[in-house]
PDB file of N, CA and C in Angstrom:
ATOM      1  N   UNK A   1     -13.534  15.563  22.783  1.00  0.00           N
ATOM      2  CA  UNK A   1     -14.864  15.065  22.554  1.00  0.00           C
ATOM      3  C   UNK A   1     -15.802  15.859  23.456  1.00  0.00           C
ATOM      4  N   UNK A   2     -16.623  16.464  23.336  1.00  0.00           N
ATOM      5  CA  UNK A   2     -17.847  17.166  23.458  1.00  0.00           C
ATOM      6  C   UNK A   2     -19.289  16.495  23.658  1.00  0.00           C
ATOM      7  N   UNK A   3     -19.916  16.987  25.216  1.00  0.00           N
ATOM      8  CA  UNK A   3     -20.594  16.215  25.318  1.00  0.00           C
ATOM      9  C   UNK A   3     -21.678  17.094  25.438  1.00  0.00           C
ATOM     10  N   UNK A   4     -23.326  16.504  24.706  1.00  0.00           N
ATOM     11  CA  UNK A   4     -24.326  17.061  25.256  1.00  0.00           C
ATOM     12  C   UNK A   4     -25.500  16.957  25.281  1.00  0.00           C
ATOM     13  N   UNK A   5     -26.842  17.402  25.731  1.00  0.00           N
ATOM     14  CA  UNK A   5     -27.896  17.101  26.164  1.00  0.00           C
ATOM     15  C   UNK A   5     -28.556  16.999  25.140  1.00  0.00           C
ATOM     16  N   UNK A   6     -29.580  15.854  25.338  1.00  0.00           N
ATOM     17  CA  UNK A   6     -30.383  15.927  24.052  1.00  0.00           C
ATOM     18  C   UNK A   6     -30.948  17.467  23.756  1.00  0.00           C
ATOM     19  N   UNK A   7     -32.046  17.876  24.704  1.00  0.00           N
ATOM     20  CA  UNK A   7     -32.278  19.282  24.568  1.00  0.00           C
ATOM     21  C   UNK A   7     -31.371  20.469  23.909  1.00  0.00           C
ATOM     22  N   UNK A   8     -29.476  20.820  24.395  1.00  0.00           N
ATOM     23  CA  UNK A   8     -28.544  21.285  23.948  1.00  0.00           C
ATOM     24  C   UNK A   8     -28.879  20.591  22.030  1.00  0.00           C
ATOM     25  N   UNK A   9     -28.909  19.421  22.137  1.00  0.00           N
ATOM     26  CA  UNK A   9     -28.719  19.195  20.307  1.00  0.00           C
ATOM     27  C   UNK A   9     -30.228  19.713  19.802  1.00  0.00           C
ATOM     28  N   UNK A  10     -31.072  19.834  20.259  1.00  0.00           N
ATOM     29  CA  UNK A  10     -32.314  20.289  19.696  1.00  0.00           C
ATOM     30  C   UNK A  10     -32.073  21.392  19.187  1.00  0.00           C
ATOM     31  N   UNK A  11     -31.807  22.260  20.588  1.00  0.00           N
ATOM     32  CA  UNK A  11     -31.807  23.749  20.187  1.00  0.00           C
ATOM     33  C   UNK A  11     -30.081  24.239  19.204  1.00  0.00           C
ATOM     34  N   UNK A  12     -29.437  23.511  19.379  1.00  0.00           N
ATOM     35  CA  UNK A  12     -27.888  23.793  18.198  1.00  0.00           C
ATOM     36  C   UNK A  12     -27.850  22.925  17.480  1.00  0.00           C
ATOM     37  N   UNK A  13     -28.515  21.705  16.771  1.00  0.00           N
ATOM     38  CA  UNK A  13     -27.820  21.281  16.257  1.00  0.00           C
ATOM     39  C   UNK A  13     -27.353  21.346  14.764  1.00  0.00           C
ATOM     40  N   UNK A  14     -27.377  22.434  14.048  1.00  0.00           N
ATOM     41  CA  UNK A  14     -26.636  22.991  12.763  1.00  0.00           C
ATOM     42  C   UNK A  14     -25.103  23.203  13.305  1.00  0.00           C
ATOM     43  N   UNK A  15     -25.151  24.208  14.774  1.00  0.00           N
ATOM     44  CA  UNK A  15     -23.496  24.236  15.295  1.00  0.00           C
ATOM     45  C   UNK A  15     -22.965  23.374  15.378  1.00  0.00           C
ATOM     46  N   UNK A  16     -23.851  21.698  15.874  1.00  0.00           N
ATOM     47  CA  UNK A  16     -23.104  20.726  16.273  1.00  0.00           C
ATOM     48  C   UNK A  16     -22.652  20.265  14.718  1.00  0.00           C
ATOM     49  N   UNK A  17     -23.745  20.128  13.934  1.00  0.00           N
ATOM     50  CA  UNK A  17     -23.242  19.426  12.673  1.00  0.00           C
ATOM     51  C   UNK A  17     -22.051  20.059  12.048  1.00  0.00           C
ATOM     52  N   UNK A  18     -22.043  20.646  11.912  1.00  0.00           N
ATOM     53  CA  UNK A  18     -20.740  22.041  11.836  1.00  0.00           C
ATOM     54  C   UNK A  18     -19.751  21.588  12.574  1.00  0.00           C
ATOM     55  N   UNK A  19     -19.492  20.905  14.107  1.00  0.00           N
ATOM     56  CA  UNK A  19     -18.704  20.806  15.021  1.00  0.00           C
ATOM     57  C   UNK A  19     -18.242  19.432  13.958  1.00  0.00           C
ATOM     58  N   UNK A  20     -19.180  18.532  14.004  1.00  0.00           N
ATOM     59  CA  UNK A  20     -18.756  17.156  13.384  1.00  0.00           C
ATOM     60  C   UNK A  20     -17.895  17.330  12.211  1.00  0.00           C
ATOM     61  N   UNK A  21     -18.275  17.972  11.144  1.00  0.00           N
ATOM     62  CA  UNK A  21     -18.216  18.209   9.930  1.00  0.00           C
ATOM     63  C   UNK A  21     -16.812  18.440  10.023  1.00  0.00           C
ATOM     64  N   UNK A  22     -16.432  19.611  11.043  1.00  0.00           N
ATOM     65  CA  UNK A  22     -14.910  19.565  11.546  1.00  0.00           C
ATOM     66  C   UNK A  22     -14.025  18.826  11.888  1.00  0.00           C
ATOM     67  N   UNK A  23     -14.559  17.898  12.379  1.00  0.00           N
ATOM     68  CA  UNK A  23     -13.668  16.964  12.817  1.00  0.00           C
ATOM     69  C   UNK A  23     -14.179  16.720  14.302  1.00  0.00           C
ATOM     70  N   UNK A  24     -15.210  17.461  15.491  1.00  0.00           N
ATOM     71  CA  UNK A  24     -15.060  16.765  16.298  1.00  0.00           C
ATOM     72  C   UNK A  24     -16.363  15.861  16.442  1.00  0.00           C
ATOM     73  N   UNK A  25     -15.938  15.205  17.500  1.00  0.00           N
ATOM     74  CA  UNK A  25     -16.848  14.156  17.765  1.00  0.00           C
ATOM     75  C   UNK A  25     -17.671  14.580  18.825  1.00  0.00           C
ATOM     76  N   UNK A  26     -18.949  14.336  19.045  1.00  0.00           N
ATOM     77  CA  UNK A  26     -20.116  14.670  20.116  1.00  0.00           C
ATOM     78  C   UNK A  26     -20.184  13.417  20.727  1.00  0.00           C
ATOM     79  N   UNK A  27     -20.838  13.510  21.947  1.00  0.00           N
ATOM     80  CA  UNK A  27     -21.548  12.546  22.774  1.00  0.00           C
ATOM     81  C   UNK A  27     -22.934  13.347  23.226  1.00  0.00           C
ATOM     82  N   UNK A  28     -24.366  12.444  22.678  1.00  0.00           N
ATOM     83  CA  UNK A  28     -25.671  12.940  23.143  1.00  0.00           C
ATOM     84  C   UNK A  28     -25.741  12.290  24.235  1.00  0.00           C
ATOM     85  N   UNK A  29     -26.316  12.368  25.294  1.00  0.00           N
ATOM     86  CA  UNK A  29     -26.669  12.349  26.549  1.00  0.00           C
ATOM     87  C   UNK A  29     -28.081  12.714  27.063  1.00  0.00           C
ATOM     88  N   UNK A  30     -28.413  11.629  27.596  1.00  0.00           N
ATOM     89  CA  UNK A  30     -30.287  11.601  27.652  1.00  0.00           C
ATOM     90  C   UNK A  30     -30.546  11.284  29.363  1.00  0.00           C
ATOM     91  N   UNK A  31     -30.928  12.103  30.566  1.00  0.00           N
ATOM     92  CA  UNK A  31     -31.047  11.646  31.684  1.00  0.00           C
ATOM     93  C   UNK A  31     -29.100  11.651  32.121  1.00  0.00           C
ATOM     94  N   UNK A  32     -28.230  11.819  31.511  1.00  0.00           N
ATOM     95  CA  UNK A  32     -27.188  12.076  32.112  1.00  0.00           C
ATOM     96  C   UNK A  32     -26.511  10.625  31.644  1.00  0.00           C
ATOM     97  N   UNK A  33     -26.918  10.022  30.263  1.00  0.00           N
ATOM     98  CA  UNK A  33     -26.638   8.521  30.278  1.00  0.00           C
ATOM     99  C   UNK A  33     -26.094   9.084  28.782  1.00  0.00           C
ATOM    100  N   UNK A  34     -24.775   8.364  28.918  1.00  0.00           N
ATOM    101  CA  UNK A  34     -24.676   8.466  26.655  1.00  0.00           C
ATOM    102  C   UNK A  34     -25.696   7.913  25.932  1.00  0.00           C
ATOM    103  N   UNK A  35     -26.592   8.139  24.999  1.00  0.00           N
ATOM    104  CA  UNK A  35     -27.358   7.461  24.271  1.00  0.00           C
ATOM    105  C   UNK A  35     -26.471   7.165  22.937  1.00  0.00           C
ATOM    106  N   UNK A  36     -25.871   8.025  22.636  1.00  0.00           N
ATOM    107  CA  UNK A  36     -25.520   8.795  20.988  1.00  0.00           C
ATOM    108  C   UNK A  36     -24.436   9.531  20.824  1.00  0.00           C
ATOM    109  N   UNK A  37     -24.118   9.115  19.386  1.00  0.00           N
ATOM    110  CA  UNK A  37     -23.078   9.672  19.205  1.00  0.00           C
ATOM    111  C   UNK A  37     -23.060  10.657  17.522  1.00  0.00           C
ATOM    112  N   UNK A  38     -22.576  11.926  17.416  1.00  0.00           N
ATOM    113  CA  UNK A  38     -22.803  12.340  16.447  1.00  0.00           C
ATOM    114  C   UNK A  38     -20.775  12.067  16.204  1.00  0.00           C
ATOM    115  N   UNK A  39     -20.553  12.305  14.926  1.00  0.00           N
ATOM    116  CA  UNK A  39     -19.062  11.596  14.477  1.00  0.00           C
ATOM    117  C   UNK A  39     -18.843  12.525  13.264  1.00  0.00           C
ATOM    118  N   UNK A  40     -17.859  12.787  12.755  1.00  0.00           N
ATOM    119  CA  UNK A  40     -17.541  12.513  11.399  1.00  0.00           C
ATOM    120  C   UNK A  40     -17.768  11.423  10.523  1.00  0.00           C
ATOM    121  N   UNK A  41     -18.338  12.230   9.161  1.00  0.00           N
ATOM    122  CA  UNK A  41     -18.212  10.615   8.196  1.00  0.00           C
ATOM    123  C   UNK A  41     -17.224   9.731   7.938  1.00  0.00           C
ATOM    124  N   UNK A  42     -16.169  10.804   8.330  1.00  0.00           N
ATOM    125  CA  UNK A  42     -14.922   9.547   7.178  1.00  0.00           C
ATOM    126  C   UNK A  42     -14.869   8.633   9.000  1.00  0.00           C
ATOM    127  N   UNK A  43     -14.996   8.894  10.228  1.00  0.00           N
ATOM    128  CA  UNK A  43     -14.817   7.960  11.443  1.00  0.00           C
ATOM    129  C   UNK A  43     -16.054   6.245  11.116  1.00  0.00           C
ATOM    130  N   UNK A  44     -17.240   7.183  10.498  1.00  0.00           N
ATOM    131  CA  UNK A  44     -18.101   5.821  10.343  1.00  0.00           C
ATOM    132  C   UNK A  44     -17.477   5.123   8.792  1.00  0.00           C
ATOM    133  N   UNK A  45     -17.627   6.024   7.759  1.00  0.00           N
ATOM    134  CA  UNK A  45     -16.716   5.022   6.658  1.00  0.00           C
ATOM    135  C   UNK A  45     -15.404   4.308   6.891  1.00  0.00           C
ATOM    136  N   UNK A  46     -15.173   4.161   8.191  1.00  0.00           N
ATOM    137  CA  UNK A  46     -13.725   3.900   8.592  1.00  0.00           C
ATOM    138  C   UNK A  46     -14.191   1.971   9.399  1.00  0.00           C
ATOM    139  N   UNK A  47     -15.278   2.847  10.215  1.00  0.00           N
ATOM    140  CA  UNK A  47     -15.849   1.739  11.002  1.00  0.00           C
ATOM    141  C   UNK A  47     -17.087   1.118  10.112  1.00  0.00           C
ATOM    142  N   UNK A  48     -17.538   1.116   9.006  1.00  0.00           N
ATOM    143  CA  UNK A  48     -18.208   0.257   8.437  1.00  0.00           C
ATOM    144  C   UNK A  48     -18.243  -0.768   7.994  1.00  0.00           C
ATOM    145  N   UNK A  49     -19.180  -1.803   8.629  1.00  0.00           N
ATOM    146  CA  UNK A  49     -18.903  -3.348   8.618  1.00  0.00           C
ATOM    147  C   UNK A  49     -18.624  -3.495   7.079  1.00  0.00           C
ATOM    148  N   UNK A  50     -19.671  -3.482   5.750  1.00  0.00           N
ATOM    149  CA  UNK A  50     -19.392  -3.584   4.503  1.00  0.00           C
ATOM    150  C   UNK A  50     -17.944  -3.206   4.118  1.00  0.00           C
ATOM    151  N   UNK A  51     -17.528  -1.971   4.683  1.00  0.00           N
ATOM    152  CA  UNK A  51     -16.411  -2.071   3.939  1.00  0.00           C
ATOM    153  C   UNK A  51     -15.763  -2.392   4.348  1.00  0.00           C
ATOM    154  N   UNK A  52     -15.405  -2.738   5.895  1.00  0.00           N
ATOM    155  CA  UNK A  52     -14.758  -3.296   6.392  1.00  0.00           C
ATOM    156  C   UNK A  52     -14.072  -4.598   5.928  1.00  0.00           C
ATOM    157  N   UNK A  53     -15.676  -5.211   5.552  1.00  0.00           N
ATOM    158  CA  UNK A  53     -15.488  -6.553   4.915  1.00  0.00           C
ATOM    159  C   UNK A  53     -14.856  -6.638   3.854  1.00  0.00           C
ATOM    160  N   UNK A  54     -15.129  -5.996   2.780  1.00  0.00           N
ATOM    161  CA  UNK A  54     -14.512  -5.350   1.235  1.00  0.00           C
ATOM    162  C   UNK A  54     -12.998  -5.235   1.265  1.00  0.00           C
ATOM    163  N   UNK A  55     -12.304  -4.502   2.572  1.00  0.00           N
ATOM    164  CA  UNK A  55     -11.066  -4.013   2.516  1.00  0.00           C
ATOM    165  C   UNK A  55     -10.546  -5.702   2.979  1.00  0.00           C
ATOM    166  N   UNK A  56     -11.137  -6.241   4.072  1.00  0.00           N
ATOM    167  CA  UNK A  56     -10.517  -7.895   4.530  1.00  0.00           C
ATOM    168  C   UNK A  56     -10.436  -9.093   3.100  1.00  0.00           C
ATOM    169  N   UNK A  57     -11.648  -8.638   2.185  1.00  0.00           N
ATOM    170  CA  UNK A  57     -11.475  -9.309   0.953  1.00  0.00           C
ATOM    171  C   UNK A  57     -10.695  -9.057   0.195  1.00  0.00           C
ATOM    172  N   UNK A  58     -10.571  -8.008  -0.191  1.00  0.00           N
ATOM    173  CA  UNK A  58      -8.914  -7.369  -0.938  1.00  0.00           C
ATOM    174  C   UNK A  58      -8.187  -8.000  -0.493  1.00  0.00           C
ATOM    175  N   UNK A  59      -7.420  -7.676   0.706  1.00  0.00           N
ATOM    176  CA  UNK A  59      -6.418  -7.948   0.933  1.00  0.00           C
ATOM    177  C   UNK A  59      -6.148  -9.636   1.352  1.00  0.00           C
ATOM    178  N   UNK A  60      -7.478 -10.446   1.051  1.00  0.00           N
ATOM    179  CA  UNK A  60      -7.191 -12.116   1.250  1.00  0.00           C
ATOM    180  C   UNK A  60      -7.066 -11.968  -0.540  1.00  0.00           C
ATOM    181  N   UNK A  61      -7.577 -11.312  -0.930  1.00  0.00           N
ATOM    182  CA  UNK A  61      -7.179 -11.613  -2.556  1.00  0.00           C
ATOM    183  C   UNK A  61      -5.889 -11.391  -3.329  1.00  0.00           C
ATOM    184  N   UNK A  62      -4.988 -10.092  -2.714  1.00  0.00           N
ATOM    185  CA  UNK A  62      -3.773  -9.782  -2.723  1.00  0.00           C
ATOM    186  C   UNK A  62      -3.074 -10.640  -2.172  1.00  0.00           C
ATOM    187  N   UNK A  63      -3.509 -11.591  -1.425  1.00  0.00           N
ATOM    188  CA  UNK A  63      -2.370 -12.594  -0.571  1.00  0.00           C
ATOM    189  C   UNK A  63      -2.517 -13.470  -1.493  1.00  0.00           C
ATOM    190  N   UNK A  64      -3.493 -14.388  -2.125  1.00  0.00           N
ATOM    191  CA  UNK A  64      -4.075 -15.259  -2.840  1.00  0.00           C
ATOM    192  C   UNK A  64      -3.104 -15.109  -4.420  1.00  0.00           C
ATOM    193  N   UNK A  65      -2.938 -13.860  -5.068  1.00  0.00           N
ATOM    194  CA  UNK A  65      -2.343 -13.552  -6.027  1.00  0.00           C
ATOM    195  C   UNK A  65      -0.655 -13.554  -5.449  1.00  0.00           C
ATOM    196  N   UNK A  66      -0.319 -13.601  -4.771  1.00  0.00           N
ATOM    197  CA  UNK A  66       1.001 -13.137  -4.384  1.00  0.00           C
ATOM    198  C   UNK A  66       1.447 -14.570  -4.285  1.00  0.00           C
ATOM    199  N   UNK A  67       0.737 -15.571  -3.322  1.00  0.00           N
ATOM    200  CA  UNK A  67       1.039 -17.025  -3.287  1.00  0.00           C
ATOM    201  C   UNK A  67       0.764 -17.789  -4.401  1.00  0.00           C
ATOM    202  N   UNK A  68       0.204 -17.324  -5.533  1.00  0.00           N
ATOM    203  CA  UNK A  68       0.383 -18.117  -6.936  1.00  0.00           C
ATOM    204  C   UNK A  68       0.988 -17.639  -7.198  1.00  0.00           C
ATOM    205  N   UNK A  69       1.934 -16.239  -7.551  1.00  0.00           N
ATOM    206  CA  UNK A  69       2.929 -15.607  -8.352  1.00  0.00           C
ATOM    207  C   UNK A  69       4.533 -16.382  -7.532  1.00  0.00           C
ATOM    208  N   UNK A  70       4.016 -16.332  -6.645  1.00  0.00           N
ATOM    209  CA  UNK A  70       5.459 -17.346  -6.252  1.00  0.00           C
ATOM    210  C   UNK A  70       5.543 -18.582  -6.657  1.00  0.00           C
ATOM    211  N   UNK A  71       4.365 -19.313  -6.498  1.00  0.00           N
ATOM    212  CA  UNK A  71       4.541 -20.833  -6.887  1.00  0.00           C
ATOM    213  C   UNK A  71       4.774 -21.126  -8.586  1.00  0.00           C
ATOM    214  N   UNK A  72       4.543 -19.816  -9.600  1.00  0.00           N
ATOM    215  CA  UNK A  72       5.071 -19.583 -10.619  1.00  0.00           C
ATOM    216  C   UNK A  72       6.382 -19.422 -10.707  1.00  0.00           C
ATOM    217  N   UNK A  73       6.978 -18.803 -10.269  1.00  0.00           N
ATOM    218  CA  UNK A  73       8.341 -18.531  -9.863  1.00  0.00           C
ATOM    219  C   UNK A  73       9.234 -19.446  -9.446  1.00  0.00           C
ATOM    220  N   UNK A  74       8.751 -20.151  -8.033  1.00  0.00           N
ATOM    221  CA  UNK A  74       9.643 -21.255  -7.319  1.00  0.00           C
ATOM    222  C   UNK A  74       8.982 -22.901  -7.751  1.00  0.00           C
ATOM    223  N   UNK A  75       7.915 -22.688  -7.987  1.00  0.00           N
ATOM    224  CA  UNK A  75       7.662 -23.693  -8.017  1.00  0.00           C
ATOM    225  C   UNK A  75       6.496 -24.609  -6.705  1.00  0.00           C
ATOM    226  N   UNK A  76       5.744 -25.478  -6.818  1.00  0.00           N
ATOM    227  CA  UNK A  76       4.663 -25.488  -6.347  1.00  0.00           C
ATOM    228  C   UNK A  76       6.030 -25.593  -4.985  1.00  0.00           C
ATOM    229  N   UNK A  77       4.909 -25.245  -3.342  1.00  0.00           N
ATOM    230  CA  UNK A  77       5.328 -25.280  -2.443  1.00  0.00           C
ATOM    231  C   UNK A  77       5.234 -26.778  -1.802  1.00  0.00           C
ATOM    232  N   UNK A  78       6.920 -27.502  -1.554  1.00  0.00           N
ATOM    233  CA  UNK A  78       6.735 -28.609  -1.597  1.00  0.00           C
ATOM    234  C   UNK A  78       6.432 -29.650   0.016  1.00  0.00           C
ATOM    235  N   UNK A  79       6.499 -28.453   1.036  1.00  0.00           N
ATOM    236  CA  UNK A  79       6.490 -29.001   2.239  1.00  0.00           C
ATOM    237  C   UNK A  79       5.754 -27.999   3.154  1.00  0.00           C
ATOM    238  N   UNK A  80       5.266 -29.143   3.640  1.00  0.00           N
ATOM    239  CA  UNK A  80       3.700 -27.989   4.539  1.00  0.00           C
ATOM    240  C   UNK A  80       4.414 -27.518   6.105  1.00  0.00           C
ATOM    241  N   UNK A  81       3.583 -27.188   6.651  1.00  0.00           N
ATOM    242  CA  UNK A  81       4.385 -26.120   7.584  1.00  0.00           C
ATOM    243  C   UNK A  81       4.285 -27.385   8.999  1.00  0.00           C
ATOM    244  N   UNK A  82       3.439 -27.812   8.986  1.00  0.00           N
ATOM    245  CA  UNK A  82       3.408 -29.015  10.382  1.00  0.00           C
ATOM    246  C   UNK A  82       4.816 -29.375   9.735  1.00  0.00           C
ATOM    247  N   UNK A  83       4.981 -29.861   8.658  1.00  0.00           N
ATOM    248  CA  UNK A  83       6.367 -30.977   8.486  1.00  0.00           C
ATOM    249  C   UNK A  83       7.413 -29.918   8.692  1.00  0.00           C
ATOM    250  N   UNK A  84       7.131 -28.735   8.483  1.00  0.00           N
ATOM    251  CA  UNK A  84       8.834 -27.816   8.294  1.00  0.00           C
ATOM    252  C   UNK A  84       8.465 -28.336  10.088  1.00  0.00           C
ATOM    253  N   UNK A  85       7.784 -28.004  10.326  1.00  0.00           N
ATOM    254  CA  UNK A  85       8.245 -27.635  12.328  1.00  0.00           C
ATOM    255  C   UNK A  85       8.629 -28.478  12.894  1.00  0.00           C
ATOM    256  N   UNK A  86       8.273 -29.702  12.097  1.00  0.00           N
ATOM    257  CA  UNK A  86       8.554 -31.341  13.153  1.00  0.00           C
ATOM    258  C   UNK A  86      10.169 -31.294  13.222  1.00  0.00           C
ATOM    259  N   UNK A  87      10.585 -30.836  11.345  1.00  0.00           N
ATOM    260  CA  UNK A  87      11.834 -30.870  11.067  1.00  0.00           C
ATOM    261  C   UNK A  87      12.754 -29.830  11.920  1.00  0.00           C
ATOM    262  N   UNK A  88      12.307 -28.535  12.188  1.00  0.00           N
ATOM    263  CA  UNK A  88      13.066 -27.970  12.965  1.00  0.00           C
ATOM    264  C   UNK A  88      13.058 -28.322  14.203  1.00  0.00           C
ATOM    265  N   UNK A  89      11.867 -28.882  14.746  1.00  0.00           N
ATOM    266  CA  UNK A  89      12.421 -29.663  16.070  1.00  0.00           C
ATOM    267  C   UNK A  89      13.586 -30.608  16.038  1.00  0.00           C
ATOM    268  N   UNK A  90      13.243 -31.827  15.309  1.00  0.00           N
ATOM    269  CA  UNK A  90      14.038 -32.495  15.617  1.00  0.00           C
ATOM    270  C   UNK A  90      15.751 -32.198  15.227  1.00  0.00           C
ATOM    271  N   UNK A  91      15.921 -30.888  14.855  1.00  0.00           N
ATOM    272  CA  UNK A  91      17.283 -30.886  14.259  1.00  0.00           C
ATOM    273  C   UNK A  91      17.805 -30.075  15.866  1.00  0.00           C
ATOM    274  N   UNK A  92      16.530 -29.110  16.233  1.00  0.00           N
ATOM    275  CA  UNK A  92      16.931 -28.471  17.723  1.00  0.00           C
ATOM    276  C   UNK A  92      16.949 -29.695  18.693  1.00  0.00           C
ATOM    277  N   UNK A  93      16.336 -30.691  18.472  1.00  0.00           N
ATOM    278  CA  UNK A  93      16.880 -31.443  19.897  1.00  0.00           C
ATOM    279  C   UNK A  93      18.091 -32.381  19.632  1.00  0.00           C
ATOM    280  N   UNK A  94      18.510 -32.622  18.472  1.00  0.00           N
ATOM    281  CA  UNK A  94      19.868 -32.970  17.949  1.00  0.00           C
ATOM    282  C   UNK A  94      20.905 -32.346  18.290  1.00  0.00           C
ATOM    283  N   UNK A  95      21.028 -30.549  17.850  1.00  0.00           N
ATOM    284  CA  UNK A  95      21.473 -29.636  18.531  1.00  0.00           C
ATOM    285  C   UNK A  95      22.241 -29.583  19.940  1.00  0.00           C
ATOM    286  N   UNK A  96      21.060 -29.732  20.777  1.00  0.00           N
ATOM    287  CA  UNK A  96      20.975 -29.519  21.844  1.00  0.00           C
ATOM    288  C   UNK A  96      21.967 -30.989  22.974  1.00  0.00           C
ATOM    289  N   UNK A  97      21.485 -32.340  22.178  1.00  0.00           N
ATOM    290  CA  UNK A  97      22.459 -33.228  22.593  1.00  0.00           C
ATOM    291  C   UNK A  97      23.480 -33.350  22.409  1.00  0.00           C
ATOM    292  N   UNK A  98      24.279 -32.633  20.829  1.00  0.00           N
ATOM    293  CA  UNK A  98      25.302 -32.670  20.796  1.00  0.00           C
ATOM    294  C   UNK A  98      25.929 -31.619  21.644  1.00  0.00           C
ATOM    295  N   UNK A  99      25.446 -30.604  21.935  1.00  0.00           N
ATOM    296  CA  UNK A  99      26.298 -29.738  23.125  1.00  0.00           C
ATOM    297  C   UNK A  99      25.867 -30.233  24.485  1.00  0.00           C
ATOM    298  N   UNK A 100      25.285 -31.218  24.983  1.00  0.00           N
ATOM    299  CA  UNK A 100      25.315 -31.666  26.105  1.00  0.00           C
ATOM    300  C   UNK A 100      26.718 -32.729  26.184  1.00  0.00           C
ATOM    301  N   UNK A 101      26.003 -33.556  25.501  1.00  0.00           N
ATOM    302  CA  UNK A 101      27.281 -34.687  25.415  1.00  0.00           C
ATOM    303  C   UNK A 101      28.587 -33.843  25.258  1.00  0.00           C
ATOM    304  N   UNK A 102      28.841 -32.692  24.715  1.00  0.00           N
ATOM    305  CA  UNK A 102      30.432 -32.333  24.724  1.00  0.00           C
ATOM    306  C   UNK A 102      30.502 -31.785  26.012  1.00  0.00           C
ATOM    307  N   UNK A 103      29.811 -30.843  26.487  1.00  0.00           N
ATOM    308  CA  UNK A 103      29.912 -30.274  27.804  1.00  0.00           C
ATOM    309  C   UNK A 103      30.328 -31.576  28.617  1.00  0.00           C
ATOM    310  N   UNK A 104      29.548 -32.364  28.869  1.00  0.00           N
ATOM    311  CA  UNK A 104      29.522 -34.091  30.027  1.00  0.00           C
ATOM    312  C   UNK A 104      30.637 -34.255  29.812  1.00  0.00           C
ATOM    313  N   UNK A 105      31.690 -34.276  28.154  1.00  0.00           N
ATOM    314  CA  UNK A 105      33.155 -35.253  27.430  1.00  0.00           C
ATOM    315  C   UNK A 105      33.941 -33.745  28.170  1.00  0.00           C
ATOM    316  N   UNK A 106      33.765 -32.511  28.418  1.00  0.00           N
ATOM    317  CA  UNK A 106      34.583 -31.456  28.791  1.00  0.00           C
ATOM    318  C   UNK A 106      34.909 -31.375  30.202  1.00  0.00           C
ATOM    319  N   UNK A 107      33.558 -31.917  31.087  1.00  0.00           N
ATOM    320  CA  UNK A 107      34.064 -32.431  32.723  1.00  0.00           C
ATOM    321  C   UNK A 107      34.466 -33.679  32.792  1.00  0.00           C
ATOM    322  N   UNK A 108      34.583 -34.143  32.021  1.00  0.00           N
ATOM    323  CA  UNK A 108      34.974 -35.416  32.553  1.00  0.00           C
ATOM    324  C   UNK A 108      36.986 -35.432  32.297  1.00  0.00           C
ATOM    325  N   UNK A 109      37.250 -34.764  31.913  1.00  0.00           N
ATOM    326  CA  UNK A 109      38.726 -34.173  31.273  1.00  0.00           C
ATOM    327  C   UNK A 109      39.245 -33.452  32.317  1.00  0.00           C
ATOM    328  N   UNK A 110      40.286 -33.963  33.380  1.00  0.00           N
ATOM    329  CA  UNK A 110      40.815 -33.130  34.343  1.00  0.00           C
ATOM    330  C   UNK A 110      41.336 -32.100  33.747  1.00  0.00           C
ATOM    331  N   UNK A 111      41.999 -30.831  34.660  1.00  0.00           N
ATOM    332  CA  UNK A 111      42.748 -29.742  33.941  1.00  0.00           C
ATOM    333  C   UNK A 111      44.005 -29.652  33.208  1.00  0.00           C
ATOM    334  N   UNK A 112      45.005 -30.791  33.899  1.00  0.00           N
ATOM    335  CA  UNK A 112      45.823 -31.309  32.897  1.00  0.00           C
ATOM    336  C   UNK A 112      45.952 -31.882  31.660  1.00  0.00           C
ATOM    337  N   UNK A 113      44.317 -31.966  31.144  1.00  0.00           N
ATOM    338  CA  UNK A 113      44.456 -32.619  29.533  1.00  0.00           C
ATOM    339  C   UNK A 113      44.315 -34.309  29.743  1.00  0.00           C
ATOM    340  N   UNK A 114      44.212 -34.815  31.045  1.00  0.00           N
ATOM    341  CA  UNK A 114      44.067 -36.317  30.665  1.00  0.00           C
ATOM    342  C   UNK A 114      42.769 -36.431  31.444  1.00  0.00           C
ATOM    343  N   UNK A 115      41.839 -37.595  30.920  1.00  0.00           N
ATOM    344  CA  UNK A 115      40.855 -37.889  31.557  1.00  0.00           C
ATOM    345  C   UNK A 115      40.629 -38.858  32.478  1.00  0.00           C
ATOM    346  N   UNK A 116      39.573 -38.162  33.738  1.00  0.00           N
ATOM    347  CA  UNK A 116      39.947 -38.416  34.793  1.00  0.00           C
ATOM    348  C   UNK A 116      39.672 -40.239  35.095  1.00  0.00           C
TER     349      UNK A 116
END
């Protein structure tokens, strides 16, 4: 990235546009402060709010089509996601007691096989 004086862009700036056009990027500089920036187009068509927005709408619309083509397929979706999670909790803390309680039934079993 290439930096330069407002004055420097006065007196070049066909070279600079030329520089951009290439691919690089400028920084104008006014009093020794960035003011400005000269870019490539495709960097601002990249960063443009409109399309920005355009490309975020597509792709909520591609999601939108994809989640009816399934519910065609499988069938409407029958359990919402709070309930899947409650359910996987409670099967992990089920889990989790049944390997406690065996661990507790495994010390309590001297090494000879009878309990103590």
């Amino acid at each position: 990235m290439k930096t330069y004086t407002a004055i420097e862009v006065r007196k070049s700036f066909g070279r600079i546009l030329d520089e951009a056009a290439a691919g690089e990027r400028c920084i104008i500089e006014r009093a020794g402060v960035p003011v400005a920036a000269i870019v490539p187009l495709a960097d601002v068509e990249a960063h443009d709010p409109e399309r920005r927005r355009q490309r975020e709408l597509e792709a909520l619309d591609r999601i939108v089509r994809r989640a009816r083509r399934l519910q065609r397929v499988h069938g409407p979706f029958a359990v919402d996601a709070a309930a899947m999670i409650r359910a996987q909790r409670d099967e992990r803390e089920a889990h989790l007691k049944r390997v406690l309680d065996e661990h507790r039934a495994e010390r309590e079993i001297r090494n000879d096989g009878t309990p103590k």
